[in-house]
C-alpha atoms as a PDB file:
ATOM      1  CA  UNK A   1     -60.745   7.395  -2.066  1.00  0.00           C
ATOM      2  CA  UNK A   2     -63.864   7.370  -3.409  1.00  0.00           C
ATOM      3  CA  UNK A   3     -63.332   7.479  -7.075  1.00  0.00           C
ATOM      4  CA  UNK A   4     -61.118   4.315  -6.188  1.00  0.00           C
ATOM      5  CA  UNK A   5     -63.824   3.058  -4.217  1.00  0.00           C
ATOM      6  CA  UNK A   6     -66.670   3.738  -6.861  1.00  0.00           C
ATOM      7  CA  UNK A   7     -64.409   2.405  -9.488  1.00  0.00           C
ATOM      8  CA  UNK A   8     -63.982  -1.118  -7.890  1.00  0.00           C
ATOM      9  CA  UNK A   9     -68.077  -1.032  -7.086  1.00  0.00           C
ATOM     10  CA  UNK A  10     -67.438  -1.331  -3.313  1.00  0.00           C
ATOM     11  CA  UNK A  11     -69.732   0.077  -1.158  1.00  0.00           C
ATOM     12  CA  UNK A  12     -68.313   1.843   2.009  1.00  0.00           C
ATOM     13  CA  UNK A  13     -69.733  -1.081   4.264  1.00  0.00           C
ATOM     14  CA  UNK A  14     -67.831  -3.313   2.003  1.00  0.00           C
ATOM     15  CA  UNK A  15     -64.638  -1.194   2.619  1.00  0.00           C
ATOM     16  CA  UNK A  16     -65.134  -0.583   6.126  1.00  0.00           C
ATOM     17  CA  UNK A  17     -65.153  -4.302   6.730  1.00  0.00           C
ATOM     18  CA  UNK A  18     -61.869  -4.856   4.645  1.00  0.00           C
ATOM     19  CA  UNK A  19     -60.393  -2.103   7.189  1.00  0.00           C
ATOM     20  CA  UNK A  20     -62.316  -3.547  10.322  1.00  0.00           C
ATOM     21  CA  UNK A  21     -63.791  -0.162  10.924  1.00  0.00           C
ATOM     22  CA  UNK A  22     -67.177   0.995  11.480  1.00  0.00           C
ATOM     23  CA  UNK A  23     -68.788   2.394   8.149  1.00  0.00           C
ATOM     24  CA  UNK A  24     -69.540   5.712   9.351  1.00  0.00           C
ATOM     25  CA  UNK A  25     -66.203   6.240  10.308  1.00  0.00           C
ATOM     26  CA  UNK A  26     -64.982   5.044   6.825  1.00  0.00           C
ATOM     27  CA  UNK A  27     -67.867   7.563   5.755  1.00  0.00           C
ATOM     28  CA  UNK A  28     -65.877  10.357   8.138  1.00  0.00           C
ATOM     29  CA  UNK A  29     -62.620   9.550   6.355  1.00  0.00           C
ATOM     30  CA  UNK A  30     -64.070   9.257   2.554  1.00  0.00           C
ATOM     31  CA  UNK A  31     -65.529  12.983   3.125  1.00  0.00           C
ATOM     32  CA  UNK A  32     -62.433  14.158   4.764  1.00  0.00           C
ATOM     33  CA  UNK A  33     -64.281  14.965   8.211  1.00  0.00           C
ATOM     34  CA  UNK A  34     -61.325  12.464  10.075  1.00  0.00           C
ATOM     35  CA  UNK A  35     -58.229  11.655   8.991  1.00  0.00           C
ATOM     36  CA  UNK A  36     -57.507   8.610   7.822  1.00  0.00           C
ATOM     37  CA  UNK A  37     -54.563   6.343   9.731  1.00  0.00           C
ATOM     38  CA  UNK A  38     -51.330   5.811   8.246  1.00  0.00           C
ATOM     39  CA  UNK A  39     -51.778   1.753   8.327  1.00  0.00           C
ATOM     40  CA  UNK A  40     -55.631   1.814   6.688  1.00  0.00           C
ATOM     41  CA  UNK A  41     -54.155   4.248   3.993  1.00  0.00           C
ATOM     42  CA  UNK A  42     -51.216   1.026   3.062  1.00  0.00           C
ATOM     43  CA  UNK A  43     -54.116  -1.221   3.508  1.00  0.00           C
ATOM     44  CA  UNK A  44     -56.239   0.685   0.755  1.00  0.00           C
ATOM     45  CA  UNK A  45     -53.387   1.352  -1.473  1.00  0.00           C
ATOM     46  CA  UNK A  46     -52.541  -2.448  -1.389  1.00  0.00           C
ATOM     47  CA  UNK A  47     -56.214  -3.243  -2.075  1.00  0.00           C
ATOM     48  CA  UNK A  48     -56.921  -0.999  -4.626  1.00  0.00           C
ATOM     49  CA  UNK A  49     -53.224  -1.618  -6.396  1.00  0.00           C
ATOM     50  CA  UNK A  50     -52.145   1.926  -6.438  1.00  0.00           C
ATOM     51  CA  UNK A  51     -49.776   4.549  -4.225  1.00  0.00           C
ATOM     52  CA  UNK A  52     -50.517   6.138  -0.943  1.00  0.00           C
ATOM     53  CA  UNK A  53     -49.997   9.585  -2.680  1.00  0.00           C
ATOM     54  CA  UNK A  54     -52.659   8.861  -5.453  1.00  0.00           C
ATOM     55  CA  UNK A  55     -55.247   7.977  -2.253  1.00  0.00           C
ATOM     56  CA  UNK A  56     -54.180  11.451  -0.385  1.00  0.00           C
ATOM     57  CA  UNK A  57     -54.124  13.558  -3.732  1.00  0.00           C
ATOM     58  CA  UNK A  58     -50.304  13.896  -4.082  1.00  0.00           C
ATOM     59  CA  UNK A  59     -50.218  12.988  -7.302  1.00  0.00           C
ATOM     60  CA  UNK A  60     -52.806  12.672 -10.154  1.00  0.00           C
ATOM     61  CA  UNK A  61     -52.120   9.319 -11.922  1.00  0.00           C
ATOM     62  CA  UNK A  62     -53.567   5.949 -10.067  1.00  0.00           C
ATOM     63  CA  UNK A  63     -50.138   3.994 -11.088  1.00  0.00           C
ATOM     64  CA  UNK A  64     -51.843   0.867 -11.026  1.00  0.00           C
ATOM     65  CA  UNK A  65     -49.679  -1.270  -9.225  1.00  0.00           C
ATOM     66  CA  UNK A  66     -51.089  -4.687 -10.255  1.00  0.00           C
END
């Protein structure tokens, strides 16, 4: 998530906001302390145009989807 995240130039507050989370708990999830939910993981693969394996490290290409 956070090459995505660093590629688009979002901050985590920015991110956290688009998932209506708290940005320490985005932090949590970015550094793999929490897990992330099943429905913020389709709401960053939607955002960022790409699969919900690429975001979990299932597979190594992005797949841009856009």
């Amino acid at each position: 998530m956070l090459d995505l995240r660093q590629d688009s130039d979002k901050s985590q507050k920015e991110i956290a906001a688009l998932l209506g989370i708290d940005q320490r708990t985005y932090s949590n999830y970015e550094t793999g302390k929490r897990e992330i939910p099943v429905h913020l993981l389709i709401v960053l693969a939607d955002f960022y145009g790409t699969t919900i394996d690429y975001i979990v490290g299932r597979d190594v290409r992005p797949r841009r989807l856009r």
